[in-house]
PDB file of N, CA and C in Angstrom:
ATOM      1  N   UNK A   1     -45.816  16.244  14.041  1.00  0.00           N
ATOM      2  CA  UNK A   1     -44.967  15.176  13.534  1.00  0.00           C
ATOM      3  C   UNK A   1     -43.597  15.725  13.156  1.00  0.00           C
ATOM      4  N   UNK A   2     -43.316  17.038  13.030  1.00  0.00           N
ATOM      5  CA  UNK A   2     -42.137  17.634  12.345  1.00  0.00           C
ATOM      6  C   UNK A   2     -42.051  17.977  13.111  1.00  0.00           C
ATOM      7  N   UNK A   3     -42.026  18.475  14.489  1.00  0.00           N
ATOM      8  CA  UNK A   3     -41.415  18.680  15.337  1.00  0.00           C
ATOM      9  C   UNK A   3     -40.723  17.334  16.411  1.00  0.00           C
ATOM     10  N   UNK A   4     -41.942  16.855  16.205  1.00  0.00           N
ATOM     11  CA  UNK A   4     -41.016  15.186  16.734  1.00  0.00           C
ATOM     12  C   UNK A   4     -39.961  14.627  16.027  1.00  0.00           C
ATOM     13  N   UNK A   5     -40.036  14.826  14.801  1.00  0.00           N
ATOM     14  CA  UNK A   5     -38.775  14.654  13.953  1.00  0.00           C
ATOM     15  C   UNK A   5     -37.330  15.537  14.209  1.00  0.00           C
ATOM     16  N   UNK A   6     -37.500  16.828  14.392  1.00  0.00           N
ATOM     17  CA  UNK A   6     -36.532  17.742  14.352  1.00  0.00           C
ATOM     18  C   UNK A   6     -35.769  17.390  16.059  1.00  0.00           C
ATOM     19  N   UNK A   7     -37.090  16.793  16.740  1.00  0.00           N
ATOM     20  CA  UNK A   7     -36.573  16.339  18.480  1.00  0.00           C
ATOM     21  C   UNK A   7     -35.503  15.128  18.221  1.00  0.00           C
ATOM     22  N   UNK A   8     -36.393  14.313  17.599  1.00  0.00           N
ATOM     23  CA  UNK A   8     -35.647  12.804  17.439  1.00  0.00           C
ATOM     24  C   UNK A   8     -34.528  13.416  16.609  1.00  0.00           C
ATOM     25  N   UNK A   9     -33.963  13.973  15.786  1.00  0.00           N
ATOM     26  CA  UNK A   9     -33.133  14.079  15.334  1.00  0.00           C
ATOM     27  C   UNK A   9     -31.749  15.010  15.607  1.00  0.00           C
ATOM     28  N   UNK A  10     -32.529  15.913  16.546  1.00  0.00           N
ATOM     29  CA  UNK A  10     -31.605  16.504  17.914  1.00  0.00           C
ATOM     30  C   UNK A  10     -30.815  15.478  18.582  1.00  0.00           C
ATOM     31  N   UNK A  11     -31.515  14.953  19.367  1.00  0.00           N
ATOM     32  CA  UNK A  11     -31.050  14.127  20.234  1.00  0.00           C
ATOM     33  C   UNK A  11     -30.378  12.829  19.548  1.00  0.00           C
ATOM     34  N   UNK A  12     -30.955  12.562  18.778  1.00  0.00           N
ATOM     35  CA  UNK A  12     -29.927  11.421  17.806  1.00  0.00           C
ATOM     36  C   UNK A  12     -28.172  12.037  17.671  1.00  0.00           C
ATOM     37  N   UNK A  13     -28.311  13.404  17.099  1.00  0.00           N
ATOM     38  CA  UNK A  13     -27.059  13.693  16.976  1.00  0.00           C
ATOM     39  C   UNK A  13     -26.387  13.904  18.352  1.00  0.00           C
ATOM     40  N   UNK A  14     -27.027  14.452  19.255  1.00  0.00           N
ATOM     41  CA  UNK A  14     -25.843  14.610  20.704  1.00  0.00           C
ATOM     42  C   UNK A  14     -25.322  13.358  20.547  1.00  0.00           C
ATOM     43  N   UNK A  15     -26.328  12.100  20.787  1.00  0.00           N
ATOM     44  CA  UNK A  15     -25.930  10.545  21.100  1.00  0.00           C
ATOM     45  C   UNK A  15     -24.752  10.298  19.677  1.00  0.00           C
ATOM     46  N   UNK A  16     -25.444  10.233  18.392  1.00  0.00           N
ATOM     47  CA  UNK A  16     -24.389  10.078  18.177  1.00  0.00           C
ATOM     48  C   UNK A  16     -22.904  11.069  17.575  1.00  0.00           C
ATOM     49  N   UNK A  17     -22.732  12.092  18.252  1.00  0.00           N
ATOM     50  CA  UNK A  17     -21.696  13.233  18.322  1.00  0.00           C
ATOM     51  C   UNK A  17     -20.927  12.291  19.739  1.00  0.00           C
ATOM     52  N   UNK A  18     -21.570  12.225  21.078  1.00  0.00           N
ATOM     53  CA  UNK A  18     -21.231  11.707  22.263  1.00  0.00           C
ATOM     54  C   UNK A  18     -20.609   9.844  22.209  1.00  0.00           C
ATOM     55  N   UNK A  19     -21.719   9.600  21.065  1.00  0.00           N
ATOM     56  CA  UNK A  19     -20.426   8.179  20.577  1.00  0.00           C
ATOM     57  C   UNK A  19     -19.384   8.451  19.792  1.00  0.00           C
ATOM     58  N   UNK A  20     -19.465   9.064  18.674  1.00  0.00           N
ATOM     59  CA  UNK A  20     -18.244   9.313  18.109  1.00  0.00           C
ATOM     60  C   UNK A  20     -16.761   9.655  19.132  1.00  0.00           C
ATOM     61  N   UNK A  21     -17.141  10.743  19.672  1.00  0.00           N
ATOM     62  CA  UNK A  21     -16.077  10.969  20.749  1.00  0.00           C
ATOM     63  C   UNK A  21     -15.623  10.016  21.610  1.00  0.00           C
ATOM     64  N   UNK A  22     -16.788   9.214  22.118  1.00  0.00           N
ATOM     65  CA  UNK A  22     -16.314   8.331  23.348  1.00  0.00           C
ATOM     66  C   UNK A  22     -15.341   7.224  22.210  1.00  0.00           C
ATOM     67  N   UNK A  23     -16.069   6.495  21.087  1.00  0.00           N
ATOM     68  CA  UNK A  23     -14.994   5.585  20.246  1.00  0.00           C
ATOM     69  C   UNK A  23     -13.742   6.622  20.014  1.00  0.00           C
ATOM     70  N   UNK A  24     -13.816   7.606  19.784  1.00  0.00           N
ATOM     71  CA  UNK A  24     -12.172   8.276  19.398  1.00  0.00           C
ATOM     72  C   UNK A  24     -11.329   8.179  20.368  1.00  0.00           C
ATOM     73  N   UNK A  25     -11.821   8.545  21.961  1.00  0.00           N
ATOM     74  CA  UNK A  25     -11.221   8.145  22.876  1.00  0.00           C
ATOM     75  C   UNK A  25     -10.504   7.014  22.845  1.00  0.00           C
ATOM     76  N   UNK A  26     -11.434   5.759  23.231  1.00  0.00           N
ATOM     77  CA  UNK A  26     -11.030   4.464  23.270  1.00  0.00           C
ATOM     78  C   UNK A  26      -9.976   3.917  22.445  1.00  0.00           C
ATOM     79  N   UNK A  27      -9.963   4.568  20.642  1.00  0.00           N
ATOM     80  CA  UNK A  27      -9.211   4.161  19.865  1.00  0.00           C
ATOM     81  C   UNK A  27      -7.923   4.707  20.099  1.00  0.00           C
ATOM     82  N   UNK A  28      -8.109   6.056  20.527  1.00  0.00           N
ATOM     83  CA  UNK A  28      -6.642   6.725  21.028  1.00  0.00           C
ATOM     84  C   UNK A  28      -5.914   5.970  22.429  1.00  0.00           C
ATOM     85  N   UNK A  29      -6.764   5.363  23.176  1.00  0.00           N
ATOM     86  CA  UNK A  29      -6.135   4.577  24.353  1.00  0.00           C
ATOM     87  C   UNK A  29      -5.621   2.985  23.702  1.00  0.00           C
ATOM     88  N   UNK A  30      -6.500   2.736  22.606  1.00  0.00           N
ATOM     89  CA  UNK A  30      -5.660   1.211  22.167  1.00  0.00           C
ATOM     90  C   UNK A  30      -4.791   1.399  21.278  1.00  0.00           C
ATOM     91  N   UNK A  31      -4.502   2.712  20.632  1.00  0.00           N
ATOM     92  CA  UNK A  31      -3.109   2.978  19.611  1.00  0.00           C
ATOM     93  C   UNK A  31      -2.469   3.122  21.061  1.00  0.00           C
ATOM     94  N   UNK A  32      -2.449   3.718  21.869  1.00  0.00           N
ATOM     95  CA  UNK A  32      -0.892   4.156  22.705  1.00  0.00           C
ATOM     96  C   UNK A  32      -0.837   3.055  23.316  1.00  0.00           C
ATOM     97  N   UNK A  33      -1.520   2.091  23.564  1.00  0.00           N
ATOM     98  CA  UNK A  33      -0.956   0.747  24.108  1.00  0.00           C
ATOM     99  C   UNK A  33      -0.551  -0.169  23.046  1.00  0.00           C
ATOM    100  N   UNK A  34      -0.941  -0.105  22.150  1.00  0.00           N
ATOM    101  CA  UNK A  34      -0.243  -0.578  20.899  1.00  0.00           C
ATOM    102  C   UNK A  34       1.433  -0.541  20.479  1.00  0.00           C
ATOM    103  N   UNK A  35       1.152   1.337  20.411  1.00  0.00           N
ATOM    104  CA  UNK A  35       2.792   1.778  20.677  1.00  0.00           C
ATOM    105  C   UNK A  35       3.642   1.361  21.730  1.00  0.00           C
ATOM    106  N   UNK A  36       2.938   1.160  22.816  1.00  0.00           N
ATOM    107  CA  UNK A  36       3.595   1.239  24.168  1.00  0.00           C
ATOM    108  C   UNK A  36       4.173  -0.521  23.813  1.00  0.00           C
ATOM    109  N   UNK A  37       3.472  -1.591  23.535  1.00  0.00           N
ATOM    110  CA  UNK A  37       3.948  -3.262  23.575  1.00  0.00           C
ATOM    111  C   UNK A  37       4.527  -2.833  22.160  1.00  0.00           C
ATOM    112  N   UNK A  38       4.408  -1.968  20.943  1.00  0.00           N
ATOM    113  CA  UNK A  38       5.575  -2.016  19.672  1.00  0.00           C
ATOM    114  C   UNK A  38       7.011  -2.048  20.372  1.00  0.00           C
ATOM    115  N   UNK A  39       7.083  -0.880  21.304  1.00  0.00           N
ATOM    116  CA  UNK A  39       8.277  -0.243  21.594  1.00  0.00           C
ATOM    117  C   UNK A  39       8.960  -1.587  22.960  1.00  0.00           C
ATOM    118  N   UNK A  40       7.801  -2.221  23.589  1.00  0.00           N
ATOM    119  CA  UNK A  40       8.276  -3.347  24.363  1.00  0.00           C
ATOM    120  C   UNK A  40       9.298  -4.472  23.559  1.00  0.00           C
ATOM    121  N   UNK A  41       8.229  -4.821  22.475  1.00  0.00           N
ATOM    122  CA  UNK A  41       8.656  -5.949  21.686  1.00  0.00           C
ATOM    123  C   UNK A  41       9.837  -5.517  21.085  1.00  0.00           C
ATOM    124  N   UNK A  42      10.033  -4.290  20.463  1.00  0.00           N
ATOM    125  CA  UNK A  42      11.359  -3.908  20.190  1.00  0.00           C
ATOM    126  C   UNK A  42      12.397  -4.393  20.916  1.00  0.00           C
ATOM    127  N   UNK A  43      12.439  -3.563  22.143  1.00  0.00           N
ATOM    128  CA  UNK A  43      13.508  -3.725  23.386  1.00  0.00           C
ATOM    129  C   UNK A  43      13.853  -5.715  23.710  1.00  0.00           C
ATOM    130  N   UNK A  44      12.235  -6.149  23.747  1.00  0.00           N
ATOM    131  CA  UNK A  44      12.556  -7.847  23.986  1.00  0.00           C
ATOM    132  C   UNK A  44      13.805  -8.344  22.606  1.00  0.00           C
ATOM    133  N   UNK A  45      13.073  -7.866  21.575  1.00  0.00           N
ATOM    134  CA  UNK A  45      14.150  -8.243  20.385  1.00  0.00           C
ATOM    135  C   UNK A  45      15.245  -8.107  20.555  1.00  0.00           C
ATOM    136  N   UNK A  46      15.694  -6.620  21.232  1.00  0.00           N
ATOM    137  CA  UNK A  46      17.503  -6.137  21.655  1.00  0.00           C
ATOM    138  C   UNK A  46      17.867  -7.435  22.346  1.00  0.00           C
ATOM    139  N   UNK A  47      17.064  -7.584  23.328  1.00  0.00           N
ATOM    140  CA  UNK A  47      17.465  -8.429  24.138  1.00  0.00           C
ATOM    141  C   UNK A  47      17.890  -9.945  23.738  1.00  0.00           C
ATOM    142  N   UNK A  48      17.355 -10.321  23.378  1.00  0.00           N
ATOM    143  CA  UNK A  48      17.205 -11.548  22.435  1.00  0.00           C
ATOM    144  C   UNK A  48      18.331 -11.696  21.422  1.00  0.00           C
ATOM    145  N   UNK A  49      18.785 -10.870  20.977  1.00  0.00           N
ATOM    146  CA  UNK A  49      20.034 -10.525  20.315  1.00  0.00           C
ATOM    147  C   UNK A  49      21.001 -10.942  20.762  1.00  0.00           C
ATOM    148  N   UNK A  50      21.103 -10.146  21.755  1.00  0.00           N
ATOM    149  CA  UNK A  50      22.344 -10.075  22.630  1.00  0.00           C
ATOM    150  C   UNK A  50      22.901 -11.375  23.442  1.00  0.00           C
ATOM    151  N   UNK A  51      21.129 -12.006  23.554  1.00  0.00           N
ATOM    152  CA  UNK A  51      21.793 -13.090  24.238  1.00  0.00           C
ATOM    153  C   UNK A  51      22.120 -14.315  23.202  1.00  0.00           C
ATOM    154  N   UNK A  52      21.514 -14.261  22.374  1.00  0.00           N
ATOM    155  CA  UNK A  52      22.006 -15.015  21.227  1.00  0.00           C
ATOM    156  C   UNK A  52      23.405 -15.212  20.552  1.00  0.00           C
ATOM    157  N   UNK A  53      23.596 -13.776  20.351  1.00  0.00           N
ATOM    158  CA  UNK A  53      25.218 -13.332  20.476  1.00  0.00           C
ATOM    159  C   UNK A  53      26.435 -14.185  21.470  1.00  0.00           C
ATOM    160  N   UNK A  54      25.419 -13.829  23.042  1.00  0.00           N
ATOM    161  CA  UNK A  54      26.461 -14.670  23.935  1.00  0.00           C
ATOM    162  C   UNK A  54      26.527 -16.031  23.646  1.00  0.00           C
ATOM    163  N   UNK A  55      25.596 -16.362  23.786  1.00  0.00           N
ATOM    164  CA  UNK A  55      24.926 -18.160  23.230  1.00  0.00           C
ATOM    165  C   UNK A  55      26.020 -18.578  22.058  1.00  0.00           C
ATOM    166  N   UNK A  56      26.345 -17.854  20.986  1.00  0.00           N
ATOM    167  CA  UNK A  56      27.012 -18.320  20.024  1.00  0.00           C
ATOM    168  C   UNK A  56      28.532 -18.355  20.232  1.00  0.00           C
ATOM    169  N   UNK A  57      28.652 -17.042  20.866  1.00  0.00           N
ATOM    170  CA  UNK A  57      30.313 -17.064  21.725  1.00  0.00           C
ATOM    171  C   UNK A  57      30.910 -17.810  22.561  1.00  0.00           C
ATOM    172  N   UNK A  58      30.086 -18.505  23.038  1.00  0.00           N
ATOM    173  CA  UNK A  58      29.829 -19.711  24.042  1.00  0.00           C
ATOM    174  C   UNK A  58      29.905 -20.665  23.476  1.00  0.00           C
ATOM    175  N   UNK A  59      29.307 -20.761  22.617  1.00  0.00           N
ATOM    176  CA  UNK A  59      29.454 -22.367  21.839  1.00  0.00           C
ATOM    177  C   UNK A  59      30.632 -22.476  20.990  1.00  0.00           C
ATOM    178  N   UNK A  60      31.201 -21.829  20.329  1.00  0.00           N
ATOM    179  CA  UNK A  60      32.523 -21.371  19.573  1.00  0.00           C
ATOM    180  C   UNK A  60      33.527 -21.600  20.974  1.00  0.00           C
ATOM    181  N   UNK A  61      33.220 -20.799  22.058  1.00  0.00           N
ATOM    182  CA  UNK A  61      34.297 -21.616  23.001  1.00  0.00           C
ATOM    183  C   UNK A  61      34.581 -23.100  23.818  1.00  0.00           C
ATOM    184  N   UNK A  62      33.496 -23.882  23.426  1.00  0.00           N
ATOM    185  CA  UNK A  62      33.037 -24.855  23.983  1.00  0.00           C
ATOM    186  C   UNK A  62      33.669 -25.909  22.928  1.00  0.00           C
ATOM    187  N   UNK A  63      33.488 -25.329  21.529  1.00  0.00           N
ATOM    188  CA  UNK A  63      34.261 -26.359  20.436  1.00  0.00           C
ATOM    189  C   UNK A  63      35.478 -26.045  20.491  1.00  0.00           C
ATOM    190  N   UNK A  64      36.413 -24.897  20.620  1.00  0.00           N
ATOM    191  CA  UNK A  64      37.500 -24.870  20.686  1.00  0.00           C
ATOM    192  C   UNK A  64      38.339 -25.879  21.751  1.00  0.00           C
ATOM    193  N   UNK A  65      37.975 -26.007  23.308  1.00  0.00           N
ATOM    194  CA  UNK A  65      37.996 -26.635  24.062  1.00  0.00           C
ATOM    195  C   UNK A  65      37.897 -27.683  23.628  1.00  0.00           C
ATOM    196  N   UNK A  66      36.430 -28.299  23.114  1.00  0.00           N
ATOM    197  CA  UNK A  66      36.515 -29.768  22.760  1.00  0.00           C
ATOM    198  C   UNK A  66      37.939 -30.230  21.811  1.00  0.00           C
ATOM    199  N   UNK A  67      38.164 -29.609  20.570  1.00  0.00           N
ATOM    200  CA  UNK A  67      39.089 -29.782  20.006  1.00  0.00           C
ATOM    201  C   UNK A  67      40.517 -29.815  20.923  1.00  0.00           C
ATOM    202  N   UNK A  68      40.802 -29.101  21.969  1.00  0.00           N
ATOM    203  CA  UNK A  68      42.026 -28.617  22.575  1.00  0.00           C
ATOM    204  C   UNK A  68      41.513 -30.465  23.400  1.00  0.00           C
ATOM    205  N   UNK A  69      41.003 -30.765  24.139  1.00  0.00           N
ATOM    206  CA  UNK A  69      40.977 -31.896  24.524  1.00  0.00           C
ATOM    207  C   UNK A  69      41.132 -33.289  23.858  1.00  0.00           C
ATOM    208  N   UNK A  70      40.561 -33.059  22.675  1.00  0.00           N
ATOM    209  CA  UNK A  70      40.122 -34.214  22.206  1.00  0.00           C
ATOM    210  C   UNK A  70      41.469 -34.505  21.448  1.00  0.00           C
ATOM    211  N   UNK A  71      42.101 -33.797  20.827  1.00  0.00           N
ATOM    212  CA  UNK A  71      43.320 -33.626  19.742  1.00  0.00           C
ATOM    213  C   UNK A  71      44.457 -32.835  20.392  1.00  0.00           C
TER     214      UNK A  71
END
């Protein structure tokens, strides 16, 4: 019986030594895709900026005009 124990408890640990690792893996592949869409969403934000920026420069020239027409 104590040797079936010391078996079962062998092999329990490879399995779970061999899960631990395989989840560390996995978690290390969903942080760097994590990082990878942080650093996306960043860049979308630049972007988004910028065009907002134009968007507003645009509309500031669009009222100036209106005024130059209208008056």
């Amino acid at each position: 019986m104590e040797l079936t124990r010391e078996i079962l408890d062998d092999v329990l640990g490879i399995f779970g030594r061999d899960l631990r690792e395989s989840m560390n893996k996995r978690f290390d592949e969903i942080d760097k895709r994590f990082d990878r869409l942080e650093g996306e969403f960043r860049e979308l934000g630049k972007t988004l900026r910028i065009h907002d920026a134009k968007i507003e420069s645009h509309d500031r020239k669009f009222k100036e005009i209106g005024k130059v027409a209208v008056g």
